[in-house]
PDB file of N, CA and C in Angstrom:
ATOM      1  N   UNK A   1     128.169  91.320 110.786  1.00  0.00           N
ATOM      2  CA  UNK A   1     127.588  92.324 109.901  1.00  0.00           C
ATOM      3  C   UNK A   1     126.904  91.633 108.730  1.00  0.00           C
ATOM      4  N   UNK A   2     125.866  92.126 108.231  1.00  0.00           N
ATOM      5  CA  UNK A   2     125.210  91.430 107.057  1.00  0.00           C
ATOM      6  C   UNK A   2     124.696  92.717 106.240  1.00  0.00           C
ATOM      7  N   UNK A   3     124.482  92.113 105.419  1.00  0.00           N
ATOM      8  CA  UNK A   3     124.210  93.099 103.822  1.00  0.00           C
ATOM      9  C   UNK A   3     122.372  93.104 103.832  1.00  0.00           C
ATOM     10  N   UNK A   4     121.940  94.202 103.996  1.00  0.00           N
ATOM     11  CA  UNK A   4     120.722  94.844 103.712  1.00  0.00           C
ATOM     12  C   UNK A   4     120.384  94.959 102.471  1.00  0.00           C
ATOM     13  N   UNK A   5     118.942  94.288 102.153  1.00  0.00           N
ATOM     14  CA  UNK A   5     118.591  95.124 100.875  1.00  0.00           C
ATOM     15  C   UNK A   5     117.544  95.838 100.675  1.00  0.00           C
ATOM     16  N   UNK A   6     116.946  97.181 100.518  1.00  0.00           N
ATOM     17  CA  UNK A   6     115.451  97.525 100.634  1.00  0.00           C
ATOM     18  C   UNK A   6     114.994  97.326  99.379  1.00  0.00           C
ATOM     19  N   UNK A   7     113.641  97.486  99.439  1.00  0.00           N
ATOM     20  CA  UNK A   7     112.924  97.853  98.528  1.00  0.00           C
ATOM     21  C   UNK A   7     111.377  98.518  98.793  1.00  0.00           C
ATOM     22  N   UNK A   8     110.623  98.998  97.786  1.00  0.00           N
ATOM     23  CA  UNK A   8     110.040 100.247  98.470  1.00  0.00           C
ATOM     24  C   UNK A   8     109.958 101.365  98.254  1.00  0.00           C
ATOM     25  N   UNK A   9     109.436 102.613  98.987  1.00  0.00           N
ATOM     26  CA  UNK A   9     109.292 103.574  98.570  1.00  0.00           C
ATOM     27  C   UNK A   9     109.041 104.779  97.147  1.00  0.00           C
ATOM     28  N   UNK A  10     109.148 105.327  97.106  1.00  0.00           N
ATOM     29  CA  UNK A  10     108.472 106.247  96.002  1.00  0.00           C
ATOM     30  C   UNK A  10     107.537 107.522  96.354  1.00  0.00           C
ATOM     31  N   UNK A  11     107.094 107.603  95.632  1.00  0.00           N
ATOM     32  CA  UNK A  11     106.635 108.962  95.102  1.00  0.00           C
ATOM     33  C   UNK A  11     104.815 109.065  96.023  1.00  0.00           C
ATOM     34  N   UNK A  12     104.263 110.204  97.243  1.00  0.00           N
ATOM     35  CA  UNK A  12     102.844 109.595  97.126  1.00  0.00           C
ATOM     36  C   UNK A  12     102.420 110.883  97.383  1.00  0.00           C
ATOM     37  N   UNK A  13     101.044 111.238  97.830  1.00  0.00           N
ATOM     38  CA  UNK A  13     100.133 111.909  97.968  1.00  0.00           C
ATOM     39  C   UNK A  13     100.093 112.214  99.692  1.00  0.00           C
ATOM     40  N   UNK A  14      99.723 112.846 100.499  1.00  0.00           N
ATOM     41  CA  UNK A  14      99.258 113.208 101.508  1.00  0.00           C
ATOM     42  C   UNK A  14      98.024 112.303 101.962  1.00  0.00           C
ATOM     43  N   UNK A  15      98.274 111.638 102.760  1.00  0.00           N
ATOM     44  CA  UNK A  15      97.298 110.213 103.099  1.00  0.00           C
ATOM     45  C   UNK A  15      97.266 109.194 102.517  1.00  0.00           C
ATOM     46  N   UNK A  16      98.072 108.906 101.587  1.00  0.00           N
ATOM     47  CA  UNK A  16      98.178 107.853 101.057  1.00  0.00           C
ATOM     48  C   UNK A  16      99.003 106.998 101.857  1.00  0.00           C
ATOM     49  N   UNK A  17      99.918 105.627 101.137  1.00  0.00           N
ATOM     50  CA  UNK A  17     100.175 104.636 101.908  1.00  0.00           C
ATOM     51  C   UNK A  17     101.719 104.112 101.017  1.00  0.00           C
ATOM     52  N   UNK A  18     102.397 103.876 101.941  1.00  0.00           N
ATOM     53  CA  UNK A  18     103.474 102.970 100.861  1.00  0.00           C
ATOM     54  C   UNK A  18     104.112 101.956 102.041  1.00  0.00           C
ATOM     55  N   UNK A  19     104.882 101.150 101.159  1.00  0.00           N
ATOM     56  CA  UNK A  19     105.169  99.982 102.055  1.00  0.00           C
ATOM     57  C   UNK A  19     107.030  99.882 101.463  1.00  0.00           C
ATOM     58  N   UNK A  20     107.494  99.563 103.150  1.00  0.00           N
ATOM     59  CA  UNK A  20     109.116  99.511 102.746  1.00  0.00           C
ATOM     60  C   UNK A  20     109.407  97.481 103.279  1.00  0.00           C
ATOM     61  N   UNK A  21     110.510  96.969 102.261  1.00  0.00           N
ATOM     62  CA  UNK A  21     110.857  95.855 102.543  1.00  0.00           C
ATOM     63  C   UNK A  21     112.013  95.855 103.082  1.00  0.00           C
ATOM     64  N   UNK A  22     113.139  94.945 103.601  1.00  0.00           N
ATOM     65  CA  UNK A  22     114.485  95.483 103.976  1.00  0.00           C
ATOM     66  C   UNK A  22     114.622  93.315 104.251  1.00  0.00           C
ATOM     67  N   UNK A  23     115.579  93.054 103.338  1.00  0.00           N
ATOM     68  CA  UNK A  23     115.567  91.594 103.933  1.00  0.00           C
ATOM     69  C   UNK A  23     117.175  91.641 104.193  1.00  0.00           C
ATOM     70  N   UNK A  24     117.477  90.968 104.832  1.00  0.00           N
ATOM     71  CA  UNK A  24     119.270  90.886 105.383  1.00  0.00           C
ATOM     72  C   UNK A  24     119.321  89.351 104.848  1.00  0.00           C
ATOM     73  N   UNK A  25     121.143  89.156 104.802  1.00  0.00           N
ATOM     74  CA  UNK A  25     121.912  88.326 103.713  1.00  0.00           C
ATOM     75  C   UNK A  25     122.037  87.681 104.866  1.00  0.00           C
ATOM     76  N   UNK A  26     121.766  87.362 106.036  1.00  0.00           N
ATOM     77  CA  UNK A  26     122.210  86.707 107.536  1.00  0.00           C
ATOM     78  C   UNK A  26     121.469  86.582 108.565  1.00  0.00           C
ATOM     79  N   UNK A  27     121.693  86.066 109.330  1.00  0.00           N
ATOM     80  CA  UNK A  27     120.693  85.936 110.830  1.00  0.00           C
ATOM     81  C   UNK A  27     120.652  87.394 111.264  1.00  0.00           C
ATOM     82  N   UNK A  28     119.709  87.947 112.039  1.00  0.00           N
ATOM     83  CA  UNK A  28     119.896  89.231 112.296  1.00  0.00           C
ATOM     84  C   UNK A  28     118.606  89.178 113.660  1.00  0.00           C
ATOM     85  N   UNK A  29     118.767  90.112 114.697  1.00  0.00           N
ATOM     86  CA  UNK A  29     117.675  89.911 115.516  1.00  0.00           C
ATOM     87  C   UNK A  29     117.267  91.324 115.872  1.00  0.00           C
ATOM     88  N   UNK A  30     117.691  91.944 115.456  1.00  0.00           N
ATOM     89  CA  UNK A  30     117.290  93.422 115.792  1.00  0.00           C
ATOM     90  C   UNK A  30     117.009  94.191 114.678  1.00  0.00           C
ATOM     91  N   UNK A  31     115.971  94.578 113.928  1.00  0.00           N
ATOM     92  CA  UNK A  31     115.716  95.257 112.771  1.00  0.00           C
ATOM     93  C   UNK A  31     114.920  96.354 112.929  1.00  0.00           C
ATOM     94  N   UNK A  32     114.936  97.347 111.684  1.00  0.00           N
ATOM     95  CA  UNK A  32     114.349  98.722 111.933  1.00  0.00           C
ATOM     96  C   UNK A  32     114.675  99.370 110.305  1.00  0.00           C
ATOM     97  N   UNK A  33     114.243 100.894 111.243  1.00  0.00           N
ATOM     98  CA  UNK A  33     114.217 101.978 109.972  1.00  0.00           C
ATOM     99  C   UNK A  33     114.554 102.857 110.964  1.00  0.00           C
ATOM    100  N   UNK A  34     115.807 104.011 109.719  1.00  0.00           N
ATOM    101  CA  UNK A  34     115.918 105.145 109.853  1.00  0.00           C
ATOM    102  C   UNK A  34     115.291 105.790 109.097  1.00  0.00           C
ATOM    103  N   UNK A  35     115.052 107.109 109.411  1.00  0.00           N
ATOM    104  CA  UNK A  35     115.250 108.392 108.230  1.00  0.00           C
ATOM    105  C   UNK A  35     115.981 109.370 108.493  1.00  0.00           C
ATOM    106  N   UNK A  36     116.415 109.991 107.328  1.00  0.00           N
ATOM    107  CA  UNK A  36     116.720 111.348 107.262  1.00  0.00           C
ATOM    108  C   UNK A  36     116.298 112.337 105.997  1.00  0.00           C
ATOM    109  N   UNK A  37     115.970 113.053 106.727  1.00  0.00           N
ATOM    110  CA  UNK A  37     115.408 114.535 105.924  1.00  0.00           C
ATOM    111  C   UNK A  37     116.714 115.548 105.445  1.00  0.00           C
ATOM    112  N   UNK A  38     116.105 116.198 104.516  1.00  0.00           N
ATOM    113  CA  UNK A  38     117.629 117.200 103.995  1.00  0.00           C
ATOM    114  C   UNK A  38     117.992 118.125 105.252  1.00  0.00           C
ATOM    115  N   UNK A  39     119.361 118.387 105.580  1.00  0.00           N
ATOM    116  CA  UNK A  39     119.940 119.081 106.902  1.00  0.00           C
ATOM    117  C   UNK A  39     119.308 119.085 108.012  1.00  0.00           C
ATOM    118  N   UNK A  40     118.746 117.637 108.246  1.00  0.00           N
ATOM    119  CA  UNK A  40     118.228 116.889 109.840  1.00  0.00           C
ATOM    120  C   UNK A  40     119.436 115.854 109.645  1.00  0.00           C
ATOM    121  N   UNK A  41     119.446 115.573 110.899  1.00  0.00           N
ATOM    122  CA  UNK A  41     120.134 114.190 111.732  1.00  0.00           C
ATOM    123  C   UNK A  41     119.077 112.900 111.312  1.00  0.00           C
ATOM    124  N   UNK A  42     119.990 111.711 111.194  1.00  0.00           N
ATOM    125  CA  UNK A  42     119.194 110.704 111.149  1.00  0.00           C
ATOM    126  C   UNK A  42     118.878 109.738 112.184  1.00  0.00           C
ATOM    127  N   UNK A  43     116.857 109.449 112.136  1.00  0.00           N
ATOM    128  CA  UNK A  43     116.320 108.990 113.383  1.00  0.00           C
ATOM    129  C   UNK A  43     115.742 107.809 113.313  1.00  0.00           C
ATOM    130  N   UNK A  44     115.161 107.539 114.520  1.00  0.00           N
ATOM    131  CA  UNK A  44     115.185 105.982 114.012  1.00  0.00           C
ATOM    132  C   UNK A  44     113.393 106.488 114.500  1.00  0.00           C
ATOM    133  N   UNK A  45     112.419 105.132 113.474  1.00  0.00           N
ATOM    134  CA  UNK A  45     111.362 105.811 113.118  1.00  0.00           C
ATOM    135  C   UNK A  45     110.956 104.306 113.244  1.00  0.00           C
ATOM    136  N   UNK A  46     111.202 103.286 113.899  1.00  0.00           N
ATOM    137  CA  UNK A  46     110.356 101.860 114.278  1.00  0.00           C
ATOM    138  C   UNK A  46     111.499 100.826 114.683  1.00  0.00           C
ATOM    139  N   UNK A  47     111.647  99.923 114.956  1.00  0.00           N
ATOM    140  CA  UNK A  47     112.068  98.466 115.515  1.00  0.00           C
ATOM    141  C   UNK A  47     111.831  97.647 115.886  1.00  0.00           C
ATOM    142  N   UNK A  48     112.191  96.648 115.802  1.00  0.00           N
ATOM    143  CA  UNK A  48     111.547  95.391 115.731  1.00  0.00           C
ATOM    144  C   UNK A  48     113.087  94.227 116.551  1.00  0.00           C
ATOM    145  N   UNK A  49     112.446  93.802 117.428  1.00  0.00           N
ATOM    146  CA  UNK A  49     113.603  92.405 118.414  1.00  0.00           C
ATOM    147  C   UNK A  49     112.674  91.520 118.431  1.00  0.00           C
ATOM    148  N   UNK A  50     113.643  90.356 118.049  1.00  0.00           N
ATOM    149  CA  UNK A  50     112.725  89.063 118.116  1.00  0.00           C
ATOM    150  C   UNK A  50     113.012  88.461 119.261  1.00  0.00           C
ATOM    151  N   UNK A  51     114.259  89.120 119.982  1.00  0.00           N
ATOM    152  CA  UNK A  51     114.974  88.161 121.324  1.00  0.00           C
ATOM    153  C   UNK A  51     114.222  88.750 121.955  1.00  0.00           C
ATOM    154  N   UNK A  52     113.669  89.813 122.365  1.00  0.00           N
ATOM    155  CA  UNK A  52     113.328  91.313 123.196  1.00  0.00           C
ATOM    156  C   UNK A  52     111.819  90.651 123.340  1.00  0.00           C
ATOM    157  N   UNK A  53     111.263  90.336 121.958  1.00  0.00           N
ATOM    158  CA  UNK A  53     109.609  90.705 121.755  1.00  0.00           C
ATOM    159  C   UNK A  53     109.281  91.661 121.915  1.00  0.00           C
ATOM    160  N   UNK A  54     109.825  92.946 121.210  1.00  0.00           N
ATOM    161  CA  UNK A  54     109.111  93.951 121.538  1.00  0.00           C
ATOM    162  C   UNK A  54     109.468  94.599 120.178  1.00  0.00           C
ATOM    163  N   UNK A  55     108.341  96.323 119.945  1.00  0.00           N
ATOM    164  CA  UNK A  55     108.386  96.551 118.798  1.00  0.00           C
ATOM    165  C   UNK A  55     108.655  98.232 119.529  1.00  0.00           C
ATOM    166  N   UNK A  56     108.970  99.421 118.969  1.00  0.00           N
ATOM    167  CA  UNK A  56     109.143 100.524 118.926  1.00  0.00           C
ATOM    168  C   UNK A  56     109.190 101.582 117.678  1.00  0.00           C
ATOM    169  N   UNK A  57     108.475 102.660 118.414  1.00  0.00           N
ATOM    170  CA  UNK A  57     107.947 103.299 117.299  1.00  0.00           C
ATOM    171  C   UNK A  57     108.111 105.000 117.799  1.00  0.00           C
ATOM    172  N   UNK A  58     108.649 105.850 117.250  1.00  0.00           N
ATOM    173  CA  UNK A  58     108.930 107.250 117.538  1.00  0.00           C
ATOM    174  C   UNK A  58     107.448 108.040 117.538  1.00  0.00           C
ATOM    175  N   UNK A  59     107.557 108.967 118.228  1.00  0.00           N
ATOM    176  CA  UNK A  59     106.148 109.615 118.954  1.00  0.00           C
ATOM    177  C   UNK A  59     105.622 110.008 117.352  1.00  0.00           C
ATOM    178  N   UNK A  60     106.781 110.412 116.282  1.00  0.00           N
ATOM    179  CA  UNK A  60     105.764 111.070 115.339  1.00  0.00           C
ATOM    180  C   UNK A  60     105.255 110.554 114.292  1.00  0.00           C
ATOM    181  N   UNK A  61     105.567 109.315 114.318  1.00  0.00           N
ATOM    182  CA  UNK A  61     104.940 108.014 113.550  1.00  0.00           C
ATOM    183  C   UNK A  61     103.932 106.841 114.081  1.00  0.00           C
ATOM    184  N   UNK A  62     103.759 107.041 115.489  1.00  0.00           N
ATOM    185  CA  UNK A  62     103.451 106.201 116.654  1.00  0.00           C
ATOM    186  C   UNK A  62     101.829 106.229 115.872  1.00  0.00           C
ATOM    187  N   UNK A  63     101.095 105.320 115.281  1.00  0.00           N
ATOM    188  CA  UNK A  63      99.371 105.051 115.434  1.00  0.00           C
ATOM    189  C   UNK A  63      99.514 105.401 113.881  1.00  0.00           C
ATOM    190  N   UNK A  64     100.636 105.541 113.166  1.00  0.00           N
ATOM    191  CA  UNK A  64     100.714 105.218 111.378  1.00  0.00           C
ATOM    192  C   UNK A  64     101.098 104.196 110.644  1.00  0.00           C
ATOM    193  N   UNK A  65     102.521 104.416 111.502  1.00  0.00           N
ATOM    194  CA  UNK A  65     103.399 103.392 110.524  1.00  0.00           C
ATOM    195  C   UNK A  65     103.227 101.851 111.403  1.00  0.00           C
ATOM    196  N   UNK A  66     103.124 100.925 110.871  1.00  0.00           N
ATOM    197  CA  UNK A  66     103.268  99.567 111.679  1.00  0.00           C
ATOM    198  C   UNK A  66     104.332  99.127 110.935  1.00  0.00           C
ATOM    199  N   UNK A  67     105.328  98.672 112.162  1.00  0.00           N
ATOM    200  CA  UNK A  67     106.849  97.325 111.700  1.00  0.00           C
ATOM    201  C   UNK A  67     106.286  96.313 112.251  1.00  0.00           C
ATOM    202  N   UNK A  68     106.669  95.122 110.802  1.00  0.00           N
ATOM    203  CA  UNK A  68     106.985  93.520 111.332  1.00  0.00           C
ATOM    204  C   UNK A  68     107.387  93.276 110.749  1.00  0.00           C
ATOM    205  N   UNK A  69     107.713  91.707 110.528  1.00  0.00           N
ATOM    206  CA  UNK A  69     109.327  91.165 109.890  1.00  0.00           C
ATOM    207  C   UNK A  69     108.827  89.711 110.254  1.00  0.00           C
ATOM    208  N   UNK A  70     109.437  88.781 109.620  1.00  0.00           N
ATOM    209  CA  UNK A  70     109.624  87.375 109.534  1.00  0.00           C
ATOM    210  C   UNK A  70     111.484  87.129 110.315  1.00  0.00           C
ATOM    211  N   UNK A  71     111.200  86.187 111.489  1.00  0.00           N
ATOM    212  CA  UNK A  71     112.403  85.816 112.205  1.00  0.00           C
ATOM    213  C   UNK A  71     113.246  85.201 111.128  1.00  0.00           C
ATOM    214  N   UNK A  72     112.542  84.058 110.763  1.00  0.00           N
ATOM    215  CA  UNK A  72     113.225  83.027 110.328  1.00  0.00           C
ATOM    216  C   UNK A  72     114.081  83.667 108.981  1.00  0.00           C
ATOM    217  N   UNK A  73     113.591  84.970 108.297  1.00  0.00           N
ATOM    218  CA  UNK A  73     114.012  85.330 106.794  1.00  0.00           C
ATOM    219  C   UNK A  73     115.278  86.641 107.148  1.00  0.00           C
ATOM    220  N   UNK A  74     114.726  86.820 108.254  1.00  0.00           N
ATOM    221  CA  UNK A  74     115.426  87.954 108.735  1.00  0.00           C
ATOM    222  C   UNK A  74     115.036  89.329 107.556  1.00  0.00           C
ATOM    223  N   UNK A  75     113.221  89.292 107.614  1.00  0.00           N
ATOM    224  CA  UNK A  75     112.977  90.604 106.824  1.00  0.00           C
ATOM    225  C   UNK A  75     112.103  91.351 107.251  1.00  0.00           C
ATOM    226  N   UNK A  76     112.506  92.496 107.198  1.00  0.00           N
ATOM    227  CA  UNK A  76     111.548  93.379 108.062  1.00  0.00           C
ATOM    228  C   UNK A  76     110.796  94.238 107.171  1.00  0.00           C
ATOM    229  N   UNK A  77     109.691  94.864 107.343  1.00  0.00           N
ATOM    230  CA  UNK A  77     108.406  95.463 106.454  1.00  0.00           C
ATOM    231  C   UNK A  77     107.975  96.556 107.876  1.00  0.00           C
ATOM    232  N   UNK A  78     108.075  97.953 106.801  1.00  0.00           N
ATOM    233  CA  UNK A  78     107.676  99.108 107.670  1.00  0.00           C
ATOM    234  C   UNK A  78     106.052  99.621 106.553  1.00  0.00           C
ATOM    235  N   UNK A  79     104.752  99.572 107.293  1.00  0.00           N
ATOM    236  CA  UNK A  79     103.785  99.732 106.216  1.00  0.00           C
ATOM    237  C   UNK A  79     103.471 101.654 107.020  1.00  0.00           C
ATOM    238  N   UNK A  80     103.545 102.221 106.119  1.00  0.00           N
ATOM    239  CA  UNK A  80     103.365 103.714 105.921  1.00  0.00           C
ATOM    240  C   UNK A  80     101.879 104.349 105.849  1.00  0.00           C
ATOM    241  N   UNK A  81     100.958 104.138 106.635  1.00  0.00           N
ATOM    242  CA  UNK A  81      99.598 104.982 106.594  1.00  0.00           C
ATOM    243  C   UNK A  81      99.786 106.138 107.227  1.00  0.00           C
ATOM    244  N   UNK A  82      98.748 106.964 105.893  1.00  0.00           N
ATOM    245  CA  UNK A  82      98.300 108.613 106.414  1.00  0.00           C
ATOM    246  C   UNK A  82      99.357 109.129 106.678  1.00  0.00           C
ATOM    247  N   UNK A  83     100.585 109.178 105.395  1.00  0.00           N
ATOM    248  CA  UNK A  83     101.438 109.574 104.986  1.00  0.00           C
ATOM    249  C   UNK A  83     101.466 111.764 104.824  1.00  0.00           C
ATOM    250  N   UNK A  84     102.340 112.271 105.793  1.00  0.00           N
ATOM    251  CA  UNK A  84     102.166 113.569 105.436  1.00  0.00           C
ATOM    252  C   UNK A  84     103.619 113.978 105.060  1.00  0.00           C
ATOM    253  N   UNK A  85     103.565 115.299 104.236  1.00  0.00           N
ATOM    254  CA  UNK A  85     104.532 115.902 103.924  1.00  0.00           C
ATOM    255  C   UNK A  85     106.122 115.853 104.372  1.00  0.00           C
ATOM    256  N   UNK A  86     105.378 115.725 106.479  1.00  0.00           N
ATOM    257  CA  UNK A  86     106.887 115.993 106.644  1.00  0.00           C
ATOM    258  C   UNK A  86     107.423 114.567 106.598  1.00  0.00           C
ATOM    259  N   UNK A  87     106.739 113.682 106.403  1.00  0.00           N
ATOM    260  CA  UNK A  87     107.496 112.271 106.684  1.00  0.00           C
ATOM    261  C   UNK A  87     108.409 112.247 105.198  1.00  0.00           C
ATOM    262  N   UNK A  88     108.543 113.216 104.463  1.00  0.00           N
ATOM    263  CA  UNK A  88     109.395 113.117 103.205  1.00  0.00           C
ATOM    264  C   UNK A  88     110.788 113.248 103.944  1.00  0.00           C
ATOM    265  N   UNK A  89     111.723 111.714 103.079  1.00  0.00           N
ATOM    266  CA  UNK A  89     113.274 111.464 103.860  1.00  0.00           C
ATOM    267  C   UNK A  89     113.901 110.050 102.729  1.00  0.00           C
ATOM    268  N   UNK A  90     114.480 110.422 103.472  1.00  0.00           N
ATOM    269  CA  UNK A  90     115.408 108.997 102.634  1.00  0.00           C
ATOM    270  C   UNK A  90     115.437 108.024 104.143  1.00  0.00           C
ATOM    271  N   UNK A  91     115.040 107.056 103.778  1.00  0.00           N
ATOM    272  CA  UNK A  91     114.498 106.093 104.696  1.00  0.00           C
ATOM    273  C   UNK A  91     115.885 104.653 104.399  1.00  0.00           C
ATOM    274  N   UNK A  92     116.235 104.086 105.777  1.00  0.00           N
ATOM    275  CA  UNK A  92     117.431 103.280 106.113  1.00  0.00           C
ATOM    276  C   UNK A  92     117.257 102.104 106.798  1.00  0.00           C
ATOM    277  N   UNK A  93     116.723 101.136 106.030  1.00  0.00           N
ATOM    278  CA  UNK A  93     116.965  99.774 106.605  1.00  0.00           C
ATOM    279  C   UNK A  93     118.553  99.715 107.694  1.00  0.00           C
ATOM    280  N   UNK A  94     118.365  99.364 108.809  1.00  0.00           N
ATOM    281  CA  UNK A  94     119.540  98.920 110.089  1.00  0.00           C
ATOM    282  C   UNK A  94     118.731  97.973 110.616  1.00  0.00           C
ATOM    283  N   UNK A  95     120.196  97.062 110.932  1.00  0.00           N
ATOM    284  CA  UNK A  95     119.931  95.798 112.095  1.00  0.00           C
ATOM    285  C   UNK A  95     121.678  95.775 113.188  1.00  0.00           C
ATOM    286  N   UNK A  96     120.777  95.286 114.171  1.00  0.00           N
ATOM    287  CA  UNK A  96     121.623  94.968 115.128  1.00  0.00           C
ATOM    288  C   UNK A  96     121.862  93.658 116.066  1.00  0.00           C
ATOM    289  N   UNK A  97     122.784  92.993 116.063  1.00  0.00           N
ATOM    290  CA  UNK A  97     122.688  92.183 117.297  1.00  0.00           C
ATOM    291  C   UNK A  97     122.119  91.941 118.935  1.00  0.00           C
ATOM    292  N   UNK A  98     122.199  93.811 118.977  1.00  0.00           N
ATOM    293  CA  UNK A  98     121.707  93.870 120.525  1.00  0.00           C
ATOM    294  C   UNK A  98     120.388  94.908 120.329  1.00  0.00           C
ATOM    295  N   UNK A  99     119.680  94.873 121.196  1.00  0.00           N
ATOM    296  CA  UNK A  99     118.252  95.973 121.131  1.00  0.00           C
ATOM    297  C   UNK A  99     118.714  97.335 121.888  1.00  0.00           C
ATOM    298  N   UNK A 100     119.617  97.508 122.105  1.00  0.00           N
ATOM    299  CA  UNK A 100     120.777  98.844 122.942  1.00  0.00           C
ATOM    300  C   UNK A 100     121.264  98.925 121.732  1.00  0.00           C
ATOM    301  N   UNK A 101     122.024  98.253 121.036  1.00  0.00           N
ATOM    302  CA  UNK A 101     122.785  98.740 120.209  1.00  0.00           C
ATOM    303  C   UNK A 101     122.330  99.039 119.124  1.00  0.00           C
ATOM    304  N   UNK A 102     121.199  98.163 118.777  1.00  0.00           N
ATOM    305  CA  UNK A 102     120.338  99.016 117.667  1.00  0.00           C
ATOM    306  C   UNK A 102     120.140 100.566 117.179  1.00  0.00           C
ATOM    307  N   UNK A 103     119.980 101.015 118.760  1.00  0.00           N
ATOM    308  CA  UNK A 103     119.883 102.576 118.859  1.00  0.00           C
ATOM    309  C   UNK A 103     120.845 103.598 119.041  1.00  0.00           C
ATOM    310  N   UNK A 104     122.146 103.083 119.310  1.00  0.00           N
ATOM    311  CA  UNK A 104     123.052 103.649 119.464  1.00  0.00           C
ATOM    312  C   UNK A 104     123.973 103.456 117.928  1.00  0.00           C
ATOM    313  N   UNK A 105     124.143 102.489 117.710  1.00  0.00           N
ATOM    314  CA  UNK A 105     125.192 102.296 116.605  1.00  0.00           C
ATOM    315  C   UNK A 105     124.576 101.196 116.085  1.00  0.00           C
ATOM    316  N   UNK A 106     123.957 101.007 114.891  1.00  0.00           N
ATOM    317  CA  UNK A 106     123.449  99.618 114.235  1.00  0.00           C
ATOM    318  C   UNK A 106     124.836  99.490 113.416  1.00  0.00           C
ATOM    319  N   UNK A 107     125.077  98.074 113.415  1.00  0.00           N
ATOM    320  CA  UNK A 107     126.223  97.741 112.948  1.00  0.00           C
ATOM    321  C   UNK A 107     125.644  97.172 111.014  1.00  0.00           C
ATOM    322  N   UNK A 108     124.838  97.577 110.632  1.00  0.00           N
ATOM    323  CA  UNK A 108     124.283  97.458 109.102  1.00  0.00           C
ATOM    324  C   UNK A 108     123.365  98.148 108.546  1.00  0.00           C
ATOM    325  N   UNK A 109     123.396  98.643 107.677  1.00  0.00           N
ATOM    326  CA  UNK A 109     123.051  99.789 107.075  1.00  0.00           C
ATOM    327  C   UNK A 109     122.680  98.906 105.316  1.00  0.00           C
ATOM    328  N   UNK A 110     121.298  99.344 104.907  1.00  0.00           N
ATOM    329  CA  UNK A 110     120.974  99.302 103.678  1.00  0.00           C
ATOM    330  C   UNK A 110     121.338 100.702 103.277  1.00  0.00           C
ATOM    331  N   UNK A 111     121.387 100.879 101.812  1.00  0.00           N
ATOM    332  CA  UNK A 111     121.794 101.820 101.133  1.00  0.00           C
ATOM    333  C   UNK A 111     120.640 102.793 101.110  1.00  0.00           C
ATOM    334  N   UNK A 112     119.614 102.905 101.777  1.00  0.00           N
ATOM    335  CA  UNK A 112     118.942 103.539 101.703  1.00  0.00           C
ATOM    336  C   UNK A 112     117.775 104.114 100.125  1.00  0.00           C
ATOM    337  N   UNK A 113     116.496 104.443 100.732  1.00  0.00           N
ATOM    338  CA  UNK A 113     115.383 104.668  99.979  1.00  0.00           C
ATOM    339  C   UNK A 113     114.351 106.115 100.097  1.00  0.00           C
ATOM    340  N   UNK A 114     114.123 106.439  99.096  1.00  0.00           N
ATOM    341  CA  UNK A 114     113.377 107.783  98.828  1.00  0.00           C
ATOM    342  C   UNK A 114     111.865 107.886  99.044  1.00  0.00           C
ATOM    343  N   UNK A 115     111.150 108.397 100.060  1.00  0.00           N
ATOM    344  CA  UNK A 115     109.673 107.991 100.408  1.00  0.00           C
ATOM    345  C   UNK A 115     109.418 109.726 100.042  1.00  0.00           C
ATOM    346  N   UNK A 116     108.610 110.598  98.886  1.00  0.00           N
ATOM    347  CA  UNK A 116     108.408 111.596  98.888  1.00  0.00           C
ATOM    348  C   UNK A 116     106.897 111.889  98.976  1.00  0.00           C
ATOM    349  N   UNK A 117     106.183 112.800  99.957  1.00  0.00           N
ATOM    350  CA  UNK A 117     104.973 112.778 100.604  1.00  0.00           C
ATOM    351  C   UNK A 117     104.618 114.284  99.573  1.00  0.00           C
ATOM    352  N   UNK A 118     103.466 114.187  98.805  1.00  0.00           N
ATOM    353  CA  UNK A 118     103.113 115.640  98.629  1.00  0.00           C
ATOM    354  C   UNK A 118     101.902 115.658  98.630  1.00  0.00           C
ATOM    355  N   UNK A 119     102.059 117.569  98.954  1.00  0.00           N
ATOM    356  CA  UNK A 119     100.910 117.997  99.820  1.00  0.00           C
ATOM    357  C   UNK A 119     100.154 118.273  98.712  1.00  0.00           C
TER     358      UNK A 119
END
């Protein structure tokens, strides 16, 4: 398990842009973002495996948001274009050891960050 830290988010406009950081205290090979919205479940909204090579991205962010990350720092960067309303959430740096387990149970959790979209 390793200690997450974000940084990031804030306050924007409808098409605008913001950028999230998330660096881990440890080796880590599976990184990402959650969100959650007020009385929604929390989803996972990009990922990133460096063992895998591969990146993932949820249908309703898919051709906005781009994830990448540095292996060696173990830090991952979610960049936020054409930002709308509903993407307003509290947004969750997670990493995992496995690219399965990422999605099922990430075993690290940042304390999470406030991305508010207005219309």
């Amino acid at each position: 398990q390793v200690q997450l830290v974000e940084s990031g988010g804030g306050l924007v406009q409808a098409g605008g842009s913001l950028r999230l950081s998330c660096a881990a205290s440890g080796r880590t090979f599976n990184m990402g973002w959650f969100r959650q919205a007020p009385g929604e479940e929390r989803d996972v909204v990009a990922a990133i495996s460096w063992t895998v090579g591969t990146t993932y991205y949820s249908d309703s962010v898919k051709g906005r948001f781009t994830i990448s990350g540095d292996d060696a720092k173990s830090t991952v960067y979610l960049q936020m274009n054409s930002l709308k309303p509903e993407d307003t959430a509290v947004y969750y740096c997670a990493a995992a050891l496995g690219w399965g387990s990422f999605f099922e149970s990430p075993s690290s959790w940042g304390q999470g960050t406030q991305v508010t979209v207005s219309s």
